[in-house]
PDB file of N, CA and C in Angstrom:
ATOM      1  N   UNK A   1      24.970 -21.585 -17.703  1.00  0.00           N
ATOM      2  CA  UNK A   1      23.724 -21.545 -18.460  1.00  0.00           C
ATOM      3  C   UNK A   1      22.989 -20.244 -18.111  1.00  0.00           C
ATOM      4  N   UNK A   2      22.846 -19.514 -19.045  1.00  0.00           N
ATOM      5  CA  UNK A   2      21.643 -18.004 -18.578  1.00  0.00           C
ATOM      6  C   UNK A   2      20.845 -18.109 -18.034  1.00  0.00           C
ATOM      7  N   UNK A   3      19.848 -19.036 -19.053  1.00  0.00           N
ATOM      8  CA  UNK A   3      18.696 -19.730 -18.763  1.00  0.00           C
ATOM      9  C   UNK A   3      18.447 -19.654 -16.716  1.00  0.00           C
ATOM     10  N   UNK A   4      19.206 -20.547 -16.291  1.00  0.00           N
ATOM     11  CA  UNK A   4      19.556 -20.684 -15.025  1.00  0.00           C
ATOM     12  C   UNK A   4      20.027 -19.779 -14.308  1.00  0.00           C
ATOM     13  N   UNK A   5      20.588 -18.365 -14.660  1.00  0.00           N
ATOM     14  CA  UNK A   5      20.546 -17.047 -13.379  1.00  0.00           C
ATOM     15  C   UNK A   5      19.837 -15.854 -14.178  1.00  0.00           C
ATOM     16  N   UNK A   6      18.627 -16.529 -14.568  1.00  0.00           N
ATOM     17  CA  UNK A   6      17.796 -15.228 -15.004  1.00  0.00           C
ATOM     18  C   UNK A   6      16.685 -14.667 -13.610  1.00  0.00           C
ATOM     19  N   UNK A   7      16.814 -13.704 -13.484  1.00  0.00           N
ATOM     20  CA  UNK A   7      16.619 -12.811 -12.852  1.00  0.00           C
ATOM     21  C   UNK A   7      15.211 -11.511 -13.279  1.00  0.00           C
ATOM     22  N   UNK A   8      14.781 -12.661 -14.034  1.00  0.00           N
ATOM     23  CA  UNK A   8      13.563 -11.448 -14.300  1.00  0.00           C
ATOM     24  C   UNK A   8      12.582 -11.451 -13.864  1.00  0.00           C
ATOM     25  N   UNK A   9      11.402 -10.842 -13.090  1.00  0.00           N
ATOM     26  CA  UNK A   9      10.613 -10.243 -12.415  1.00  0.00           C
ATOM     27  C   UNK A   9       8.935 -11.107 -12.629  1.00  0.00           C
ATOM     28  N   UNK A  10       8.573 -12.196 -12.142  1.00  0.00           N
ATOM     29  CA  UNK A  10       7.607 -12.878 -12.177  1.00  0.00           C
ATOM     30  C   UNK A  10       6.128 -11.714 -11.948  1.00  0.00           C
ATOM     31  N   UNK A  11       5.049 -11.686 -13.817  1.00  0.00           N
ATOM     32  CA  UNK A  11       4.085 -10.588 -13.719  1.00  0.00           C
ATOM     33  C   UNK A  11       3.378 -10.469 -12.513  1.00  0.00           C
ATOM     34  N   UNK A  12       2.837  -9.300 -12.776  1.00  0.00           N
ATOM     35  CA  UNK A  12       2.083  -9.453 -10.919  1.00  0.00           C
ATOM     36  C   UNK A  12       0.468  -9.769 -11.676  1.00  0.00           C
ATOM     37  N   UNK A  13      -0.110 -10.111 -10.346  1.00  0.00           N
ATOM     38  CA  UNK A  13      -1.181 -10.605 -10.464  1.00  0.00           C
ATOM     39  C   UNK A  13      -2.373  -9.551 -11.015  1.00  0.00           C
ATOM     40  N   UNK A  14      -3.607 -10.267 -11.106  1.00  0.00           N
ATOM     41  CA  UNK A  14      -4.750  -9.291 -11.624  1.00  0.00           C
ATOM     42  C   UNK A  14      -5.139  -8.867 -10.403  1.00  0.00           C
ATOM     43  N   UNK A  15      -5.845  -7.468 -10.377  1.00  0.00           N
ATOM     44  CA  UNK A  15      -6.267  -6.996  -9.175  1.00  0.00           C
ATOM     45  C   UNK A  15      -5.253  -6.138  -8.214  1.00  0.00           C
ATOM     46  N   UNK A  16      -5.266  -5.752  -6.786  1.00  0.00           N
ATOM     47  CA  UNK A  16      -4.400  -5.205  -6.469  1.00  0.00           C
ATOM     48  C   UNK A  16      -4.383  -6.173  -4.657  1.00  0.00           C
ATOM     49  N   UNK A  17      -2.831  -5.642  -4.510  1.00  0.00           N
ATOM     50  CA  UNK A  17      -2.582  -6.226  -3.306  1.00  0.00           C
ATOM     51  C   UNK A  17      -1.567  -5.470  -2.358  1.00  0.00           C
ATOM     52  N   UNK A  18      -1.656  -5.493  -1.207  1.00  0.00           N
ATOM     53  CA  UNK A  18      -0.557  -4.607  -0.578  1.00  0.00           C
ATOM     54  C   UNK A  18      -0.465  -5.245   0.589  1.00  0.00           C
ATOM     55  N   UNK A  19       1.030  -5.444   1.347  1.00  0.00           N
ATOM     56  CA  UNK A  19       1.479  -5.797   1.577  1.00  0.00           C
ATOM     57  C   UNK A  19       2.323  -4.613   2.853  1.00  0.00           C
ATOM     58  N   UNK A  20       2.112  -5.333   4.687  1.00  0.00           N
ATOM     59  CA  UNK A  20       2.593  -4.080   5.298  1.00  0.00           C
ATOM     60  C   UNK A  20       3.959  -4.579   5.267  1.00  0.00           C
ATOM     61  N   UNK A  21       4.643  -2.787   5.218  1.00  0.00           N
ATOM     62  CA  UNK A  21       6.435  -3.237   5.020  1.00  0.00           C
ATOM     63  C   UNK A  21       7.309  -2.361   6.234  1.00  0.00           C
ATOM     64  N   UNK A  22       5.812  -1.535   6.546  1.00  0.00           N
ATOM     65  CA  UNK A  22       6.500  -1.042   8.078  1.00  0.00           C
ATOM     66  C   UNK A  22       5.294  -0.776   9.056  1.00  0.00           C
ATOM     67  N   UNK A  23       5.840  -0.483  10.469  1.00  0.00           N
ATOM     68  CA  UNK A  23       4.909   0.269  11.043  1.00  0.00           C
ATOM     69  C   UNK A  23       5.516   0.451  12.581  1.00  0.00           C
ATOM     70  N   UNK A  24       4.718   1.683  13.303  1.00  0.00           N
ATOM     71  CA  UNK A  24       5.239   1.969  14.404  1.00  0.00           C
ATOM     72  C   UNK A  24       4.279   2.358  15.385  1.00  0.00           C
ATOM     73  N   UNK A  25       4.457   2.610  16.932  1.00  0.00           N
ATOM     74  CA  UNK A  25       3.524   2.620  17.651  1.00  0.00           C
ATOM     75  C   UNK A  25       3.622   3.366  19.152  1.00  0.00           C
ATOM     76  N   UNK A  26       3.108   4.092  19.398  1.00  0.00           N
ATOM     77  CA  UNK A  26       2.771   4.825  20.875  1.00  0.00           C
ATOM     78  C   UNK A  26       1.443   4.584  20.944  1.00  0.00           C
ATOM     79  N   UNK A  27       1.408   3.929  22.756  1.00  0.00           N
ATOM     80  CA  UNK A  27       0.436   3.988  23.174  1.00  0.00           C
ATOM     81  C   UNK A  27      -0.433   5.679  23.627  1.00  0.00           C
ATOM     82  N   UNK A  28       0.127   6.532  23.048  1.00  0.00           N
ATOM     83  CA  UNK A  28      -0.086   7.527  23.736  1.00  0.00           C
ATOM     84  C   UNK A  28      -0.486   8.409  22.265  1.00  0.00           C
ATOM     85  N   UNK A  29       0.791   8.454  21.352  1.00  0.00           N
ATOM     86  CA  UNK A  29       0.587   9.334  20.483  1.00  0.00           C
ATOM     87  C   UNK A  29       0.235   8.468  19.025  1.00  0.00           C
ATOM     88  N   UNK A  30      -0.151   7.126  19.291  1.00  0.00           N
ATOM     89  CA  UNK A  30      -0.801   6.885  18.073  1.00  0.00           C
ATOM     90  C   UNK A  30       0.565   6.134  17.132  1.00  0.00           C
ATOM     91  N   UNK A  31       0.680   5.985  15.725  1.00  0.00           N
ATOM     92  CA  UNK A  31       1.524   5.650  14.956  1.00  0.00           C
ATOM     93  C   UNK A  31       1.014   5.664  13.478  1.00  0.00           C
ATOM     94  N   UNK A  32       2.104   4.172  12.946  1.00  0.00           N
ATOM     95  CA  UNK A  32       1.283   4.580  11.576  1.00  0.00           C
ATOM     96  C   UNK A  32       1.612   3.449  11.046  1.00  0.00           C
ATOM     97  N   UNK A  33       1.265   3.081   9.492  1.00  0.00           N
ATOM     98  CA  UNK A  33       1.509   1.935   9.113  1.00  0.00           C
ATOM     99  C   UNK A  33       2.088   2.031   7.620  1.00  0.00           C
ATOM    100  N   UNK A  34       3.111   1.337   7.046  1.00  0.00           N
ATOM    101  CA  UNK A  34       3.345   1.491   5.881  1.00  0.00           C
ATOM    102  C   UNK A  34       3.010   0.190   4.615  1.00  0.00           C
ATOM    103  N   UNK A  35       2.286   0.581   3.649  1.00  0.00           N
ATOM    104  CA  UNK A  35       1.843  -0.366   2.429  1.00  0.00           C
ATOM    105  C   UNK A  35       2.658  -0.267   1.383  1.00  0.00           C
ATOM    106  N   UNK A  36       3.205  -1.402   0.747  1.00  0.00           N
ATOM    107  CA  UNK A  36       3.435  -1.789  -0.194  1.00  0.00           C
ATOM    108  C   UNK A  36       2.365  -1.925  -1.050  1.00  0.00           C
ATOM    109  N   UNK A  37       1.870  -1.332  -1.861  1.00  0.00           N
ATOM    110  CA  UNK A  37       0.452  -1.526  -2.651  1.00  0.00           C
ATOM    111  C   UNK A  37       0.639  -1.860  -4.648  1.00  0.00           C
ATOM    112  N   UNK A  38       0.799  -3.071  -4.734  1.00  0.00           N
ATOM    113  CA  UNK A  38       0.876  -3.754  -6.496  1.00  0.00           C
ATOM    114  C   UNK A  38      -0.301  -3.458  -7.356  1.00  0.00           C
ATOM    115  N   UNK A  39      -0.761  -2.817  -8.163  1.00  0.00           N
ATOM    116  CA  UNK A  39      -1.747  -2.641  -8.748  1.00  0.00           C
ATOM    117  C   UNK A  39      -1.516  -3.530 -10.342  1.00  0.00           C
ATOM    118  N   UNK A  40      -2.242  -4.742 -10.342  1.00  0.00           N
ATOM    119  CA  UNK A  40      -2.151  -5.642 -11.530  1.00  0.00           C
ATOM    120  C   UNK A  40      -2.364  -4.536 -12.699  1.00  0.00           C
ATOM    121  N   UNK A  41      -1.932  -5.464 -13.976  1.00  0.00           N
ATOM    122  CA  UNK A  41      -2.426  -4.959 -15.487  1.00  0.00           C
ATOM    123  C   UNK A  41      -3.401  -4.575 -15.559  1.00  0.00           C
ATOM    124  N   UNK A  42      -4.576  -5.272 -15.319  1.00  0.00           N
ATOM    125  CA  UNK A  42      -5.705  -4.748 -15.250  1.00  0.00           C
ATOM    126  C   UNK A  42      -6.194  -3.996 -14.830  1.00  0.00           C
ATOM    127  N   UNK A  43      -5.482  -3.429 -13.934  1.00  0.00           N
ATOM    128  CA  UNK A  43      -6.225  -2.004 -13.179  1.00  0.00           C
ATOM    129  C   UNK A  43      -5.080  -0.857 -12.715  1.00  0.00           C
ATOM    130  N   UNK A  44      -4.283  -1.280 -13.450  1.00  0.00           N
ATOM    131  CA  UNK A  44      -2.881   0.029 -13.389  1.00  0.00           C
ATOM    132  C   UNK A  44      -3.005   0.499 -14.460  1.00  0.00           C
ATOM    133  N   UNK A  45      -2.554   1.568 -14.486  1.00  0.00           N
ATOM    134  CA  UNK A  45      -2.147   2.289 -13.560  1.00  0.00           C
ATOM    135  C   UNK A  45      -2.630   4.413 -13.519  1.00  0.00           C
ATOM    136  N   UNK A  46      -2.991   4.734 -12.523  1.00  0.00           N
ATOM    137  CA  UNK A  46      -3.568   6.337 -12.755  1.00  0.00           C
ATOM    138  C   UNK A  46      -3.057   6.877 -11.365  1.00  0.00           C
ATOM    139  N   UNK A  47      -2.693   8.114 -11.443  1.00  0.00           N
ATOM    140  CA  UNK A  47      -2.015   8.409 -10.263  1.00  0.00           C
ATOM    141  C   UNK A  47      -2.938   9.245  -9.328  1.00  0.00           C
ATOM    142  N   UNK A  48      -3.836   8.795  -9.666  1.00  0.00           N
ATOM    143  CA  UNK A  48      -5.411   9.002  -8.764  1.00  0.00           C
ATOM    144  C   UNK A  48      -5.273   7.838  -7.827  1.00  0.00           C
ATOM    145  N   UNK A  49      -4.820   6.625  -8.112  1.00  0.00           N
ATOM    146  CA  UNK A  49      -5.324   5.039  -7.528  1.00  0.00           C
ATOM    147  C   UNK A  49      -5.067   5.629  -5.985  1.00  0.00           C
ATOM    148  N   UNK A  50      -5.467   5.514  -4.865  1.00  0.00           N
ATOM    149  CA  UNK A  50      -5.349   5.335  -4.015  1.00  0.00           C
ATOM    150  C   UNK A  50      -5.386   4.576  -2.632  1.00  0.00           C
ATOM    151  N   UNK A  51      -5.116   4.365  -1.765  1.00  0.00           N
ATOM    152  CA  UNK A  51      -5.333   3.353  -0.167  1.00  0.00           C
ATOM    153  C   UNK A  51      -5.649   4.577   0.882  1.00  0.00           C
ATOM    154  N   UNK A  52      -6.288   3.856   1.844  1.00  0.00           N
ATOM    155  CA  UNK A  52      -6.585   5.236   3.172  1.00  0.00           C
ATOM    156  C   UNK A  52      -6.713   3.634   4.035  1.00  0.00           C
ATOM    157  N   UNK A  53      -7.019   4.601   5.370  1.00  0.00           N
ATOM    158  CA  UNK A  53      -7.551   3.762   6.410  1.00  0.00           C
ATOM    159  C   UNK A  53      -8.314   4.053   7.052  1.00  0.00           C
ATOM    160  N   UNK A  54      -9.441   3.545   7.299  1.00  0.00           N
ATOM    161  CA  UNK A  54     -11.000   3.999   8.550  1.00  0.00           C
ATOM    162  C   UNK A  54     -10.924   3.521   9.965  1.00  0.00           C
ATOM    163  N   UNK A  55     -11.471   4.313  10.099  1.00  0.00           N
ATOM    164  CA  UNK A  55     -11.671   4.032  12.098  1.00  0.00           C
ATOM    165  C   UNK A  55     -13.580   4.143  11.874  1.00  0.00           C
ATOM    166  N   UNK A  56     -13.513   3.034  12.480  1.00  0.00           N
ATOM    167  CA  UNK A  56     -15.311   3.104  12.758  1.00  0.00           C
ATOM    168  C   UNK A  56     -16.259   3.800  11.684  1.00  0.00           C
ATOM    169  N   UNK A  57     -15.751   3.274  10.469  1.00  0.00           N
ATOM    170  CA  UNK A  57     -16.192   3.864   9.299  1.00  0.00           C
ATOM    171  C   UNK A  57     -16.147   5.138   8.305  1.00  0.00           C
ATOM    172  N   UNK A  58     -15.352   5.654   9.582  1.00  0.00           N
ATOM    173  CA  UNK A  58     -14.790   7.017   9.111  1.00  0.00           C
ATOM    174  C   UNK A  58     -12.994   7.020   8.401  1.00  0.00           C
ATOM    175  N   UNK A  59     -12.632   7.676   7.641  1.00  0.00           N
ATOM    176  CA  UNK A  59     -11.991   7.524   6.910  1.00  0.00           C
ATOM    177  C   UNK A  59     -10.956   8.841   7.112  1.00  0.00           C
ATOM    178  N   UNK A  60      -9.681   8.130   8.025  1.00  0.00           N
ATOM    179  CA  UNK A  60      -8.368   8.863   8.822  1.00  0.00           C
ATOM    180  C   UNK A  60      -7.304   9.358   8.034  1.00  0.00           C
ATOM    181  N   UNK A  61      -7.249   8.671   7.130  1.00  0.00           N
ATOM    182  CA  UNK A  61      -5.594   8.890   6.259  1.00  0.00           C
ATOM    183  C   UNK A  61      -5.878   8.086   5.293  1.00  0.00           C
ATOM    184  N   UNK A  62      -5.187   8.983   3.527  1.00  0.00           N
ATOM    185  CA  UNK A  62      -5.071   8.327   2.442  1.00  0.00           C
ATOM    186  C   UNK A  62      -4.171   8.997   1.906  1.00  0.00           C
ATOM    187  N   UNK A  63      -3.545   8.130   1.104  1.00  0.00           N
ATOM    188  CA  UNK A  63      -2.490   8.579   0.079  1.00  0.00           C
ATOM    189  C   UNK A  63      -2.611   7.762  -1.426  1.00  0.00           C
ATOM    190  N   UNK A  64      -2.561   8.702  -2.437  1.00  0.00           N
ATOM    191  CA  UNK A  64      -2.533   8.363  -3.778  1.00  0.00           C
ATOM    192  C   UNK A  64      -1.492   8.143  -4.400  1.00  0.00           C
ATOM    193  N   UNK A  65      -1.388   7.375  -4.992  1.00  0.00           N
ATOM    194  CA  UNK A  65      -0.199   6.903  -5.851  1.00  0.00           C
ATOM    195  C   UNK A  65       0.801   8.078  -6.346  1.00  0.00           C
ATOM    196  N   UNK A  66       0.161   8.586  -7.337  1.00  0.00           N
ATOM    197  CA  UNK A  66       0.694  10.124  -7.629  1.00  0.00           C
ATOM    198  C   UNK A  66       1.716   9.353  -9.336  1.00  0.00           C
ATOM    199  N   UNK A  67       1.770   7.964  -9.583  1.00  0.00           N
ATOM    200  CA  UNK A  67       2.126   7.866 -10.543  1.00  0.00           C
ATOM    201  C   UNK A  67       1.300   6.926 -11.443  1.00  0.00           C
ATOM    202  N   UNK A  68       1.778   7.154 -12.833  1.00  0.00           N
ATOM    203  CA  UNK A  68       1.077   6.657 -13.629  1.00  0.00           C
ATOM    204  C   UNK A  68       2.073   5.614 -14.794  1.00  0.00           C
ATOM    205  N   UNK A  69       2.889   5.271 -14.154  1.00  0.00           N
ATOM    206  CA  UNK A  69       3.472   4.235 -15.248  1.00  0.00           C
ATOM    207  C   UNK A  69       4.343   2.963 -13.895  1.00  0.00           C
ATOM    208  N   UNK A  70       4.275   3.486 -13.100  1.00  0.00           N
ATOM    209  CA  UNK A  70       4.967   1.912 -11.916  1.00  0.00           C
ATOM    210  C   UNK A  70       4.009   1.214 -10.977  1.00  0.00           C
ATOM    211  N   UNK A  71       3.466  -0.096 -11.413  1.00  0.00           N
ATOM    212  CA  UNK A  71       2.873  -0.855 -10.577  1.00  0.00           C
ATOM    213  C   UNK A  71       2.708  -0.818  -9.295  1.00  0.00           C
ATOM    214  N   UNK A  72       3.513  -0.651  -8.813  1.00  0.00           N
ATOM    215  CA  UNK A  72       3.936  -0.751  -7.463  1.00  0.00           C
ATOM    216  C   UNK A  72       3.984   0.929  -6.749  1.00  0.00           C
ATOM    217  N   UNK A  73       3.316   1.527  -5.725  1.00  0.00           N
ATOM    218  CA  UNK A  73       3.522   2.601  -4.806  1.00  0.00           C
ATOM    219  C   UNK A  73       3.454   2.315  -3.309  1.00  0.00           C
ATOM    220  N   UNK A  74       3.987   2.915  -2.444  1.00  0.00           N
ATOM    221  CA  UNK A  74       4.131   3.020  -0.812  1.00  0.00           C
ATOM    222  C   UNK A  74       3.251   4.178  -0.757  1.00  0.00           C
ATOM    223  N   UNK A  75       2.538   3.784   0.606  1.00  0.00           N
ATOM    224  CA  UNK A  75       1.606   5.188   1.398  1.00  0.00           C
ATOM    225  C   UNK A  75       1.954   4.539   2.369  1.00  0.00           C
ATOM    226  N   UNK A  76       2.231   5.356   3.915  1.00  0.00           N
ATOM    227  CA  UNK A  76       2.326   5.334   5.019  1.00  0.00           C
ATOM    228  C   UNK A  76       1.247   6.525   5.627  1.00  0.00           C
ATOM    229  N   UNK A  77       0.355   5.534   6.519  1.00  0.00           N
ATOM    230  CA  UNK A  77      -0.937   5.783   6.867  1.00  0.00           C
ATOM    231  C   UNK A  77      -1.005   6.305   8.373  1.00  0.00           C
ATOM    232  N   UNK A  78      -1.237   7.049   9.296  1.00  0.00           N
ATOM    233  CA  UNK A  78      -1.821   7.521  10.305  1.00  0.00           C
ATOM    234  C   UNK A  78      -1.948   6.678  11.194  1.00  0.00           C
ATOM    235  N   UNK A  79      -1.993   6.096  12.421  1.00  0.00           N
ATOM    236  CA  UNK A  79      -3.365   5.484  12.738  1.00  0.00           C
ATOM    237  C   UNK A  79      -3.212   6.047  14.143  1.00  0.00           C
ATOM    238  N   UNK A  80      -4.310   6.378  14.717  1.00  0.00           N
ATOM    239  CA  UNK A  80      -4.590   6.944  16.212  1.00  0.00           C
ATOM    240  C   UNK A  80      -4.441   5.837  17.115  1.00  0.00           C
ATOM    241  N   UNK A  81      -4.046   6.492  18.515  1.00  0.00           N
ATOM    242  CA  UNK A  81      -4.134   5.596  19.702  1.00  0.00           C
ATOM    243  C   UNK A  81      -5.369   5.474  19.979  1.00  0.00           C
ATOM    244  N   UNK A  82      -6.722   5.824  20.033  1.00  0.00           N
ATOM    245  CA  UNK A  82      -7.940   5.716  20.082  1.00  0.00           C
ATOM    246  C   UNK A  82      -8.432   4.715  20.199  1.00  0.00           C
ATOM    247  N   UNK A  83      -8.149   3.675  19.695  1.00  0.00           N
ATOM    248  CA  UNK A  83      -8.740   2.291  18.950  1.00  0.00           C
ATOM    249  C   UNK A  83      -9.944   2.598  18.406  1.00  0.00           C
ATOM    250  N   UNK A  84     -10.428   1.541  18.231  1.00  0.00           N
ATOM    251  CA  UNK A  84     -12.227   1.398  17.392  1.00  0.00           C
ATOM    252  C   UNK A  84     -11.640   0.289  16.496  1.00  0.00           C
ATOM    253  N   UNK A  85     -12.385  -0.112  15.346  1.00  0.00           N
ATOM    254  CA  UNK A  85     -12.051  -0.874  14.113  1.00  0.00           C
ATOM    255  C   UNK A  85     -11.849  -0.185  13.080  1.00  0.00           C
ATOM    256  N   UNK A  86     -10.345  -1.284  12.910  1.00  0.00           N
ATOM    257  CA  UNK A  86      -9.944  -0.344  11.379  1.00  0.00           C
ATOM    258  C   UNK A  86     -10.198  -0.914  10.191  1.00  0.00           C
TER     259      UNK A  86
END
């Protein structure tokens, strides 16, 4: 039955969501983190959209999509050994 090994791609949701798919770490030299980032119908897609990350309100690392027709982009983000809140 087809019906039964269809394989097609359930829509993504409204709004956006991301999802970490990597990340790495020195206590010394800091690391970084990687996003999976879905941008729904409603708000996809411009290759302006972007994610960053803040330390104590200040704002460390961002990366922009850079496309304008795939839902879905990766940014891998910075983050210092420093701590504070991110």
């Amino acid at each position: 039955d087809p019906a039964a090994t269809s394989t097609s791609t359930p829509p993504l949701p409204a709004g956006v969501s991301a999802v970490v798919t990597g990340q790495a770490w020195d206590d010394h030299a800091g690391g970084s983190i990687t996003l999976t980032v879905a941008r729904g119908p409603d708000v996809c897609c411009s290759p302006w959209d972007w994610v960053g990350i803040y330390q104590n309100g200040a704002r460390l690392s961002f990366e922009h999509s850079q496309d304008d027709t795939s839902p879905t982009f990766t940014a891998t983000l910075a983050v210092p050994s420093t701590g504070g809140t991110f």
